[in-house]
Every structure is written in C-alpha cells, then in structure tokens.
Protein backbone atom coordinates (compact mmCIF):
# COMPACT_ATOMS: atom_id res chain seq x y z
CA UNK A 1 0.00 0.00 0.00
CA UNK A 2 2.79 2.22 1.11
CA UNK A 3 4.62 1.58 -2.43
CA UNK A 4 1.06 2.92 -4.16
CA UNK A 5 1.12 6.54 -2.51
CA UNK A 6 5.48 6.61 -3.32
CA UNK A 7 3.78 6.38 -7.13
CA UNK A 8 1.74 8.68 -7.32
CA UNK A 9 4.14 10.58 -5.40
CA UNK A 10 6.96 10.14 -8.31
CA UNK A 11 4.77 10.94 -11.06
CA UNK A 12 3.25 13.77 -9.42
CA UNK A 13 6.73 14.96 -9.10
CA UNK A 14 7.43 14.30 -12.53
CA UNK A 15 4.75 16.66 -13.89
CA UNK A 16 5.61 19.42 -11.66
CA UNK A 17 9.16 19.49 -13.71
CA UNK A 18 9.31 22.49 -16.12
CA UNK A 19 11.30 20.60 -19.11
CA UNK A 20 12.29 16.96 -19.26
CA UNK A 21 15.15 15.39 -18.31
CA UNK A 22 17.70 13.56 -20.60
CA UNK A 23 16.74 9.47 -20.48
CA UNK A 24 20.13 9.00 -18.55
CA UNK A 25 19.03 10.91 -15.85
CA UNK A 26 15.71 8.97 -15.92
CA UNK A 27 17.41 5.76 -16.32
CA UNK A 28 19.60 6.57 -13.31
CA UNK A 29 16.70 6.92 -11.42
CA UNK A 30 15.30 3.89 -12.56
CA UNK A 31 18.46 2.12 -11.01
CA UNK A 32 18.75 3.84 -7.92
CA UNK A 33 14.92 2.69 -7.42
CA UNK A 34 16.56 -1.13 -8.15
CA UNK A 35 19.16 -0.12 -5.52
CA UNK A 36 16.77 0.57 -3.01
CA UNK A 37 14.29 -2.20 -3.81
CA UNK A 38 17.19 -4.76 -3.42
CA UNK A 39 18.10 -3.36 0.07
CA UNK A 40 14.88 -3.31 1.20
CA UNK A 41 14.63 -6.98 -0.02
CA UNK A 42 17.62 -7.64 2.05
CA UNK A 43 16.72 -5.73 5.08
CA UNK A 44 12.59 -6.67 4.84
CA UNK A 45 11.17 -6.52 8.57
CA UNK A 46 13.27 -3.90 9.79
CA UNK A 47 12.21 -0.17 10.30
CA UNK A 48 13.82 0.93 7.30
CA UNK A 49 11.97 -1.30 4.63
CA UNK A 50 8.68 0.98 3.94
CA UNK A 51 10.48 4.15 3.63
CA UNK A 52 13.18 2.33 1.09
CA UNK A 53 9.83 1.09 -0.95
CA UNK A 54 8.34 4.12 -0.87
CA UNK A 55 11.45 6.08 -2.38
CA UNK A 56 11.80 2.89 -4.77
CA UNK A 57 8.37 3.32 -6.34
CA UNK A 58 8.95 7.40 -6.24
CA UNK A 59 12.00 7.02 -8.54
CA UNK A 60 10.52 4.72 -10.50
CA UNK A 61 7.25 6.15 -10.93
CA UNK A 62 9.32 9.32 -12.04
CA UNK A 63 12.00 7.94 -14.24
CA UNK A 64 9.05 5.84 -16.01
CA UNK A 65 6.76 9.05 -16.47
CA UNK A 66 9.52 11.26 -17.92
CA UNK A 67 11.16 8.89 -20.50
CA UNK A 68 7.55 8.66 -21.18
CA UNK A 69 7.15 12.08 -21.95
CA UNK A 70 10.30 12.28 -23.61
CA UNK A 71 9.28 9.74 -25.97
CA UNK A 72 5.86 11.71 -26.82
CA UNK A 73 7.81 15.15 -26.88
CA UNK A 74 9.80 13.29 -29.65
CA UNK A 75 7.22 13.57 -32.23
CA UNK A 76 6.40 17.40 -31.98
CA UNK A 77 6.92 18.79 -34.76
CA UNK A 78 10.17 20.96 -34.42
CA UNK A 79 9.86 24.42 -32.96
CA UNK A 80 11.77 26.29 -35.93
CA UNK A 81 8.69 24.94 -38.41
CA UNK A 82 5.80 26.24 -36.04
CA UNK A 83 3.61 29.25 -37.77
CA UNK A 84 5.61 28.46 -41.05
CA UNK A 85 3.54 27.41 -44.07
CA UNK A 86 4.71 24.37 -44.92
CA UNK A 87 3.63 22.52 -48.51
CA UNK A 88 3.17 18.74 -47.94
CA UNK A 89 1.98 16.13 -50.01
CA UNK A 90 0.51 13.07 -48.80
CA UNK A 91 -2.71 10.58 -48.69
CA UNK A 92 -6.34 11.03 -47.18
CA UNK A 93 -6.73 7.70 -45.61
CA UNK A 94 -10.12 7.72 -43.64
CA UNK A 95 -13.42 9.41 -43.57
CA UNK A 96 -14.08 13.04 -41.93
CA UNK A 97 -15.17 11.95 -38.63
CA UNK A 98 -16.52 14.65 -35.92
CA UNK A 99 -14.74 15.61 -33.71
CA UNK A 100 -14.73 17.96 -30.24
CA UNK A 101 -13.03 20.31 -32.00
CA UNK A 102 -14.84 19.43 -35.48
CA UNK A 103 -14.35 17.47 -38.06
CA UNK A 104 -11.31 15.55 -38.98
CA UNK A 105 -9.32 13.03 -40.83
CA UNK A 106 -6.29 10.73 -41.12
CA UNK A 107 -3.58 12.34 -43.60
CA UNK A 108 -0.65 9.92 -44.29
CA UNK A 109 2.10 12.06 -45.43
C-alpha cells in the first residue's frame, strides 16, 4: 500500500518538472529505485523497509513518467517549423469523422 502513494508521489513529481530530463538521468533513477528495492529486499522486517519502498516506487514512478514524456515530446513537430507554411503532399486515408473540435481526418504524409 505504502509503495502505491510513493507512485503517485513520483509521477506527481514528474509533472511538476518544467522541461524533461535527458533518459540517462531517468534511467539513473530507474536504477537507484533497483538499488533501493534490493536493500529493502535484504533488510525486509526492519524499520527501514517501507520508507526504502516508498522512495523505490517514487524514482521509478518518475523515471518511467519522464522517458515517457520524452518519448511523446519526440514527435512534436520541431519548434523552428511552427507558424511556417509548410507545402506537404501526402494521402487522405479515412473518412471526416466529428470531432470535439470538429471534423477531422487521417492524412498519411
């Protein structure tokens, strides 16, 4: 249960950041959370083992979320094109379909 509220924690954390880390910082975080897991594997039953879970799942939850948003952040479209018009060519490949925002379509370019 304790391990639950260090996840939220971690990700909660994680969105608070202003800009992204670089994966090796995530990934470092990912094995300090394996450090800690391990001890507290080792050490289970003793005082200490809750408050190493908790930080495990924090680091975790963190390192997971931001490589995640890393990954998504990887497909926007690069800043120096934004408000440029830009002449693509491509394929319709679906019906308009309505939308929230209105109607729309898949364009394969």
């Amino acid at each position: 249960m304790a391990a639950g509220g260090g996840w939220v924690i971690g990700t909660a954390a994680q969105m608070q950041q202003a800009e992204v880390w670089t994966p090796a910082a995530h990934l470092a975080c990912m094995a300090a959370a394996a450090v800690l897991l391990a001890g507290a594997f080792v050490r289970r039953g003793t005082p200490a083992t809750t408050p190493a879970l908790v930080l495990a799942a924090a680091l975790a939850a963190f390192a997971l979320a931001g490589l995640r948003a890393g990954w998504r952040l990887d497909d926007a479209l690069d800043p120096r094109w934004e408000g440029r018009d830009l002449l693509v060519t491509g394929e319709v490949v679906s019906l308009p379909q309505e939308r929230e925002q209105g109607l729309g379509f898949v364009f394969r370019i």
